[in-house]
PDB file of N, CA and C in Angstrom:
ATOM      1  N   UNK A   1      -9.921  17.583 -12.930  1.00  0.00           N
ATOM      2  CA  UNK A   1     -11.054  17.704 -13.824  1.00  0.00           C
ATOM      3  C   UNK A   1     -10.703  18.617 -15.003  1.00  0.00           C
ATOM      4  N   UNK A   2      -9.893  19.396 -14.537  1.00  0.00           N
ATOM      5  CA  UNK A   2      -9.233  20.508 -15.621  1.00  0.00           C
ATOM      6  C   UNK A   2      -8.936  19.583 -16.740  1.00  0.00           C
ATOM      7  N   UNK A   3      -7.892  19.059 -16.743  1.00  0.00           N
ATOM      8  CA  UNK A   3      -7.174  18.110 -17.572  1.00  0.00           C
ATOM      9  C   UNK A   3      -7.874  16.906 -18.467  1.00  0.00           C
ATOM     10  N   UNK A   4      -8.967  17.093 -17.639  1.00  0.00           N
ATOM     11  CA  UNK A   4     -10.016  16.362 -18.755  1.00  0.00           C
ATOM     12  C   UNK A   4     -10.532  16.842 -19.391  1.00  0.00           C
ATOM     13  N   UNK A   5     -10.899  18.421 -19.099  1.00  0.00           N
ATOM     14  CA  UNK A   5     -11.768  19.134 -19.857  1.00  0.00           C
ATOM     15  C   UNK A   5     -11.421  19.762 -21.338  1.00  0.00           C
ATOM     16  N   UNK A   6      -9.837  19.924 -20.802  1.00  0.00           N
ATOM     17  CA  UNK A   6      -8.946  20.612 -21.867  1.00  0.00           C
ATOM     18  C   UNK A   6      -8.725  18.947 -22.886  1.00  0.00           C
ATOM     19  N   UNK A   7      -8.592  18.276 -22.606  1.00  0.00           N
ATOM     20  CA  UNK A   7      -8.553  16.797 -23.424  1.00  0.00           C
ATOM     21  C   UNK A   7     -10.329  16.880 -24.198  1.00  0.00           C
ATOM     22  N   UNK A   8     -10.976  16.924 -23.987  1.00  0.00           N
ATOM     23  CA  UNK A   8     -12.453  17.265 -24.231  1.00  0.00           C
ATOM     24  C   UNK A   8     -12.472  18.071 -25.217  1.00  0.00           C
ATOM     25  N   UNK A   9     -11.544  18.901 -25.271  1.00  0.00           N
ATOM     26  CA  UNK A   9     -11.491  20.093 -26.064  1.00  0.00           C
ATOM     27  C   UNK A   9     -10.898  19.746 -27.200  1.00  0.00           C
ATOM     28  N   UNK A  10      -9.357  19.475 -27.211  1.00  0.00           N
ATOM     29  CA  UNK A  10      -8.516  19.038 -27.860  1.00  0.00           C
ATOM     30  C   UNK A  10      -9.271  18.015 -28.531  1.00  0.00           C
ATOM     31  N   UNK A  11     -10.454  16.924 -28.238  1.00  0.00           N
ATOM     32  CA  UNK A  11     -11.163  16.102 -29.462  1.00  0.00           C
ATOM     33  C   UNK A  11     -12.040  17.012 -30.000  1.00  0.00           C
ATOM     34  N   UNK A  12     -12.814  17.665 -29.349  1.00  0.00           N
ATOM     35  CA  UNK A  12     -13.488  18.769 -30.058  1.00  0.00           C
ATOM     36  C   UNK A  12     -12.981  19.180 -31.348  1.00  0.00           C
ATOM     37  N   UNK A  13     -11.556  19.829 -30.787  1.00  0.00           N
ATOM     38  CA  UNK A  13     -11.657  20.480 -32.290  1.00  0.00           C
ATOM     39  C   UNK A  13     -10.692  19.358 -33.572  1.00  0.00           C
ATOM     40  N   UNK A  14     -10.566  18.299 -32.794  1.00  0.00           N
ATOM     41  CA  UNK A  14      -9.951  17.358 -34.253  1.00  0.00           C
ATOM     42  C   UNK A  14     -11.190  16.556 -34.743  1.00  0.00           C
ATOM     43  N   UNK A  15     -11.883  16.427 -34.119  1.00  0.00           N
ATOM     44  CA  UNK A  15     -13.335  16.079 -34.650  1.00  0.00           C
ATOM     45  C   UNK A  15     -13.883  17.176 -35.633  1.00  0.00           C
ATOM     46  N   UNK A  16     -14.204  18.745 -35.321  1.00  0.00           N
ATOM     47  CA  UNK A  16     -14.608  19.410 -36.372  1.00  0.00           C
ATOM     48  C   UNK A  16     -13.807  19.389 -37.635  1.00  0.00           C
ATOM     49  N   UNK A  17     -12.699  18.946 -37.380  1.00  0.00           N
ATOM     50  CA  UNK A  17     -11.491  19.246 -38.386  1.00  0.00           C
ATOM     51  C   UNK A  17     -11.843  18.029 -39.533  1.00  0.00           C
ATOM     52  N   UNK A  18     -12.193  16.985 -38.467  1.00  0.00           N
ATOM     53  CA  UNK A  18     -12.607  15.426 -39.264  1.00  0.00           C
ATOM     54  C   UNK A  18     -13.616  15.810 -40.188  1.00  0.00           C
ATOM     55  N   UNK A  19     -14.781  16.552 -39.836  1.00  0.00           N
ATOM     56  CA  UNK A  19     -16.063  16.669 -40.525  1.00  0.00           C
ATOM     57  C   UNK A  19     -15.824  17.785 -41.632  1.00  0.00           C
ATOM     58  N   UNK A  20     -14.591  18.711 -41.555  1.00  0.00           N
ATOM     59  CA  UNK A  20     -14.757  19.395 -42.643  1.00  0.00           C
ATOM     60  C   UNK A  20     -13.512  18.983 -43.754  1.00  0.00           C
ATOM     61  N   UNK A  21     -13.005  18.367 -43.504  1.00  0.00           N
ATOM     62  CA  UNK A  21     -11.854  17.827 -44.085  1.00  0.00           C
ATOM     63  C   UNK A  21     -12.438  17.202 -45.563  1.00  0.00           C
ATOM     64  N   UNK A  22     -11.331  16.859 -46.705  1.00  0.00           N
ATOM     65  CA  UNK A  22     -11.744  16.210 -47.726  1.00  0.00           C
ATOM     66  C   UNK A  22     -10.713  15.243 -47.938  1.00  0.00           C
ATOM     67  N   UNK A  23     -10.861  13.955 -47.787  1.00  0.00           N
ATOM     68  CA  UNK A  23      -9.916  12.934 -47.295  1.00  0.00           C
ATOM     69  C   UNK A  23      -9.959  12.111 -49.075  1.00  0.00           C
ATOM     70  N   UNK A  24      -8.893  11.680 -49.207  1.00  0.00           N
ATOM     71  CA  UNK A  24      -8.610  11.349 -50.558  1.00  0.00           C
ATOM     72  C   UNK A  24      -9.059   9.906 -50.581  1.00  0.00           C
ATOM     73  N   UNK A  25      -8.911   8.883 -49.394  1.00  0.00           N
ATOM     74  CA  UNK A  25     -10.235   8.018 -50.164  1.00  0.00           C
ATOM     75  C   UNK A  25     -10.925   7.293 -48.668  1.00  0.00           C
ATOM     76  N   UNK A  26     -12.017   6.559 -48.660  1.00  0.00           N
ATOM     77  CA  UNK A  26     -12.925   6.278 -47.848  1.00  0.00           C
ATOM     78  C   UNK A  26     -12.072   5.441 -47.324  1.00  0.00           C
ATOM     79  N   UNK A  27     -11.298   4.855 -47.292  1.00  0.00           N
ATOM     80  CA  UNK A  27     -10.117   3.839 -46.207  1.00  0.00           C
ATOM     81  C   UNK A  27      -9.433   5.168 -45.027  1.00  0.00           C
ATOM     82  N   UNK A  28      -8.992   6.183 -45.738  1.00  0.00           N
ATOM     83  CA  UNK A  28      -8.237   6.926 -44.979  1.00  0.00           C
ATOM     84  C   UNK A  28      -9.830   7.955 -43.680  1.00  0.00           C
ATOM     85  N   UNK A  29     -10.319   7.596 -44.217  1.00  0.00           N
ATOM     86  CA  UNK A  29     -11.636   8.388 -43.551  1.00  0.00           C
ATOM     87  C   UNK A  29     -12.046   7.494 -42.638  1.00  0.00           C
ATOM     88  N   UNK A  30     -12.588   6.313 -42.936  1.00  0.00           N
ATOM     89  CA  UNK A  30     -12.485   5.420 -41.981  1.00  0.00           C
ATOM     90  C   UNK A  30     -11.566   5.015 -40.931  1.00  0.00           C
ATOM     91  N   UNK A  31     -10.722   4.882 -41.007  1.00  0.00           N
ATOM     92  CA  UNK A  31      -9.191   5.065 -40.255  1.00  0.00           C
ATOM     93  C   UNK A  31      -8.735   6.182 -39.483  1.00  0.00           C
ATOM     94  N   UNK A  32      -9.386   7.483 -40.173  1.00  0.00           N
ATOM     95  CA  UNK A  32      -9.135   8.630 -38.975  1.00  0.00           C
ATOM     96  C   UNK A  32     -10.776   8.772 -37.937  1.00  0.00           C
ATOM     97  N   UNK A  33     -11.657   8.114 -38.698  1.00  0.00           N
ATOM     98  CA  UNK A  33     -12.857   7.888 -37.755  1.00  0.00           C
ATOM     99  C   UNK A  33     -12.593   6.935 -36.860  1.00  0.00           C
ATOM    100  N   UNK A  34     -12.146   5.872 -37.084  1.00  0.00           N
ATOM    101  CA  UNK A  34     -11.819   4.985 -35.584  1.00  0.00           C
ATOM    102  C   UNK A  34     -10.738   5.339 -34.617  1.00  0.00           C
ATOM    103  N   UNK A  35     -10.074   6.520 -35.421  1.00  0.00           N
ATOM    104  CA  UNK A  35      -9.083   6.742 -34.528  1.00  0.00           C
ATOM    105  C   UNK A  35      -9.538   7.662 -33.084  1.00  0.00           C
ATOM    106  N   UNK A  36     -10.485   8.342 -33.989  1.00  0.00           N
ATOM    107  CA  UNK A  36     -11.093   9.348 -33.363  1.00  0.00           C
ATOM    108  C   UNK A  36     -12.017   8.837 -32.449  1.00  0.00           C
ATOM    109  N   UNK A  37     -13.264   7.808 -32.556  1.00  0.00           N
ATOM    110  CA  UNK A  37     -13.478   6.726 -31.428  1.00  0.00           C
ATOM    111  C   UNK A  37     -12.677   5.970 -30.467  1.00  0.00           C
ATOM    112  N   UNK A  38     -11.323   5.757 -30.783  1.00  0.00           N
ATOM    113  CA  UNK A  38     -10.845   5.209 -29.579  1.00  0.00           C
ATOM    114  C   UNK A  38     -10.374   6.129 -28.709  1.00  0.00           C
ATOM    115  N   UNK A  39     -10.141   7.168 -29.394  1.00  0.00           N
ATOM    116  CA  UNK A  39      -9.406   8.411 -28.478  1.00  0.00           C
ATOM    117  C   UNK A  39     -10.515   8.687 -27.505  1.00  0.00           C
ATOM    118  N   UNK A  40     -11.941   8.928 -27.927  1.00  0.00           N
ATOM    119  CA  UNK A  40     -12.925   9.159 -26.727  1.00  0.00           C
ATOM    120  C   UNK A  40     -13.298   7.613 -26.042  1.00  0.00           C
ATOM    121  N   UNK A  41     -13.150   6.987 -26.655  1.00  0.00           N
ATOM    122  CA  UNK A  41     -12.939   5.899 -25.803  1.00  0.00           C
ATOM    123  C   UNK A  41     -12.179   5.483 -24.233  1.00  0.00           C
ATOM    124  N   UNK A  42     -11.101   5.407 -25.162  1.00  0.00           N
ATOM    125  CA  UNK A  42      -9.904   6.438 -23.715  1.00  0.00           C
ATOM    126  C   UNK A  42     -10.055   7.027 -22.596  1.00  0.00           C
ATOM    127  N   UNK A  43     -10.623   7.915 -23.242  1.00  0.00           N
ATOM    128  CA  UNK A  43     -10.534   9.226 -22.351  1.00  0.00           C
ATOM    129  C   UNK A  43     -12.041   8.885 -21.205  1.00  0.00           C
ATOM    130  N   UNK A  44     -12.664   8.232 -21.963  1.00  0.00           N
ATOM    131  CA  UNK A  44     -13.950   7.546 -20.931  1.00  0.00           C
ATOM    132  C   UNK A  44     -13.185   6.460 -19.790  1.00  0.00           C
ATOM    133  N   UNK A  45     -12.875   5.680 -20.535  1.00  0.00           N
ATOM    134  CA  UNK A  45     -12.071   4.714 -19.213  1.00  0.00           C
ATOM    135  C   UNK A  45     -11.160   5.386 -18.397  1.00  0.00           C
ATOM    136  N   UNK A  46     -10.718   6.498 -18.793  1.00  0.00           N
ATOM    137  CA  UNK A  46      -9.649   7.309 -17.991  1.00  0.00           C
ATOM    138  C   UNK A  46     -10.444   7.837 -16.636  1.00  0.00           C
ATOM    139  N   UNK A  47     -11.419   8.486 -17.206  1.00  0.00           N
ATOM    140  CA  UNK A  47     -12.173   9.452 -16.689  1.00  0.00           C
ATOM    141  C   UNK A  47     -13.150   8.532 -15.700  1.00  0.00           C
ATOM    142  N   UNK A  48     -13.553   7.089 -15.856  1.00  0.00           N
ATOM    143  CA  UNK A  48     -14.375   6.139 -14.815  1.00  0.00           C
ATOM    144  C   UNK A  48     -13.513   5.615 -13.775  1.00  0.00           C
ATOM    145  N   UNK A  49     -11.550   5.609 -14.245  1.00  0.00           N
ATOM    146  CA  UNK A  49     -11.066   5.225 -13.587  1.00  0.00           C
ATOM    147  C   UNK A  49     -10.287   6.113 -12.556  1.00  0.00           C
ATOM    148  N   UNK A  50     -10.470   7.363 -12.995  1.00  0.00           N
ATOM    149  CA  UNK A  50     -10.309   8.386 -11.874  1.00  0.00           C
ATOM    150  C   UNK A  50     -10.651   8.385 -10.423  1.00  0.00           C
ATOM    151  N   UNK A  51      -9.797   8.147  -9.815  1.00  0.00           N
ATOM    152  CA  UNK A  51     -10.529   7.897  -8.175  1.00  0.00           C
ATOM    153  C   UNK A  51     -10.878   9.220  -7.301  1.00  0.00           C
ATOM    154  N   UNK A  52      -9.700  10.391  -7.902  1.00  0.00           N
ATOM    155  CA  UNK A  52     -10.054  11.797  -7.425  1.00  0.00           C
ATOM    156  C   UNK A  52     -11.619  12.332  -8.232  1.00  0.00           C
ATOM    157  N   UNK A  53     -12.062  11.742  -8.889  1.00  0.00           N
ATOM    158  CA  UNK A  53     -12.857  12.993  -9.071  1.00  0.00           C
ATOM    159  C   UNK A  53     -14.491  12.039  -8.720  1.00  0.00           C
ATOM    160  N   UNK A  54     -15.342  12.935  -8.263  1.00  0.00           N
ATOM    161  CA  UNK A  54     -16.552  12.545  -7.732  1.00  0.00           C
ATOM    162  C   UNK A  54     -17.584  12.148  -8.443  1.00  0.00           C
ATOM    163  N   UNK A  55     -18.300  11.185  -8.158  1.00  0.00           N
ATOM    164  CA  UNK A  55     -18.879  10.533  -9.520  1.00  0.00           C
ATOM    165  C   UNK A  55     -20.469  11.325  -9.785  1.00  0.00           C
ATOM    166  N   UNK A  56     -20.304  12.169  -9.298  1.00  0.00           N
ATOM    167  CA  UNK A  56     -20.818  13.735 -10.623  1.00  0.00           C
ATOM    168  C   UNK A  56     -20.085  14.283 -11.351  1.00  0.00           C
ATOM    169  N   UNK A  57     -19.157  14.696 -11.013  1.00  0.00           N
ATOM    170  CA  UNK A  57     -17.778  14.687 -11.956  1.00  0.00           C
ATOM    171  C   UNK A  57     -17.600  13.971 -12.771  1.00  0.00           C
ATOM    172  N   UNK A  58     -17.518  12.454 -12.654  1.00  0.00           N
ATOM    173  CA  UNK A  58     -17.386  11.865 -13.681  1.00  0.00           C
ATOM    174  C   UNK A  58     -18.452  11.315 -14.629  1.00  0.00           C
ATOM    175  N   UNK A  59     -19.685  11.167 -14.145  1.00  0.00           N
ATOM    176  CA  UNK A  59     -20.257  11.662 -14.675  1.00  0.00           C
ATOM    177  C   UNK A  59     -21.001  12.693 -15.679  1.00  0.00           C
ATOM    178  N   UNK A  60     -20.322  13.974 -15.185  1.00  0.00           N
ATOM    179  CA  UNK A  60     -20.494  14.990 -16.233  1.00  0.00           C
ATOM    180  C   UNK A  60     -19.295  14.820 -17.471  1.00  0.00           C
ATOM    181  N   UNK A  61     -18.294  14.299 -17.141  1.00  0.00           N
ATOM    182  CA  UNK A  61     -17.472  13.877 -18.570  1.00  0.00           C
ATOM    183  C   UNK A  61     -17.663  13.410 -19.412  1.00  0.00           C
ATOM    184  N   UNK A  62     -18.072  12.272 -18.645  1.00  0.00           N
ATOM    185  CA  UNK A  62     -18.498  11.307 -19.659  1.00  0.00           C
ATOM    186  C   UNK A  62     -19.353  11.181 -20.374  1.00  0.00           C
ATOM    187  N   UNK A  63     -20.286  12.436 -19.784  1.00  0.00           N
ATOM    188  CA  UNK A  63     -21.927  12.574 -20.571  1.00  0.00           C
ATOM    189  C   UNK A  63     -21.456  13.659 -21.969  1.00  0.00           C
ATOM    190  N   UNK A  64     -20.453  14.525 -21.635  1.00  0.00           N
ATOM    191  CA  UNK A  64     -19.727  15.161 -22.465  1.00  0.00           C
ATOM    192  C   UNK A  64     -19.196  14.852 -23.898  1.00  0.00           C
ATOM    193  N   UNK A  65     -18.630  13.912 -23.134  1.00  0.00           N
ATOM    194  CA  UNK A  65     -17.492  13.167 -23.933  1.00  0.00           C
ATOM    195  C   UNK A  65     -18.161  12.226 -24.820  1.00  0.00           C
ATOM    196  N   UNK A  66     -19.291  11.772 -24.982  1.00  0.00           N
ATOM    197  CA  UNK A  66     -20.259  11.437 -25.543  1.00  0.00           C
ATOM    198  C   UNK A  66     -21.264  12.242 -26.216  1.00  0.00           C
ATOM    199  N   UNK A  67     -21.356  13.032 -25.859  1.00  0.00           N
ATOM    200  CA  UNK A  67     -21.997  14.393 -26.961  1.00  0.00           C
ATOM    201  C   UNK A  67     -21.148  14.498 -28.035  1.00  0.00           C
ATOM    202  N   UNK A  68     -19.702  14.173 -27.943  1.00  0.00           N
ATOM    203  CA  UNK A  68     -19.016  14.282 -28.984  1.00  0.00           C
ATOM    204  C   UNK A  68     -18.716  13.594 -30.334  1.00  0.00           C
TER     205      UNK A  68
END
């Protein structure tokens, strides 16, 4: 669960980075925004397909990981 959490994190802060950033044109912004959706994307299917962790556990990730 650790290892998800710290991954949780690690979008955290490239996401704030996304929102304060000044990107030189709306293609390249778009492009680091989907990038940034598939990455939590990911990390959701990762996290449903986890068999160790208990589905409150995974649950709480994913509810997380979606706040984001």
């Amino acid at each position: 669960m650790e290892q998800y959490k710290k991954e949780l994190n690690k979008i955290s802060v490239i996401l704030e980075s996304f929102y304060t950033a000044k990107f030189t044109s709306s293609k390249k912004e778009y492009e680091t925004n989907q990038t940034n959706k598939q990455q939590i994307m990911q990390l959701i299917l990762r996290i449903k397909l986890d068999q160790h962790l208990s589905e409150a556990e995974q649950q709480h990730l994913v509810n997380e990981a979606l706040m984001l």
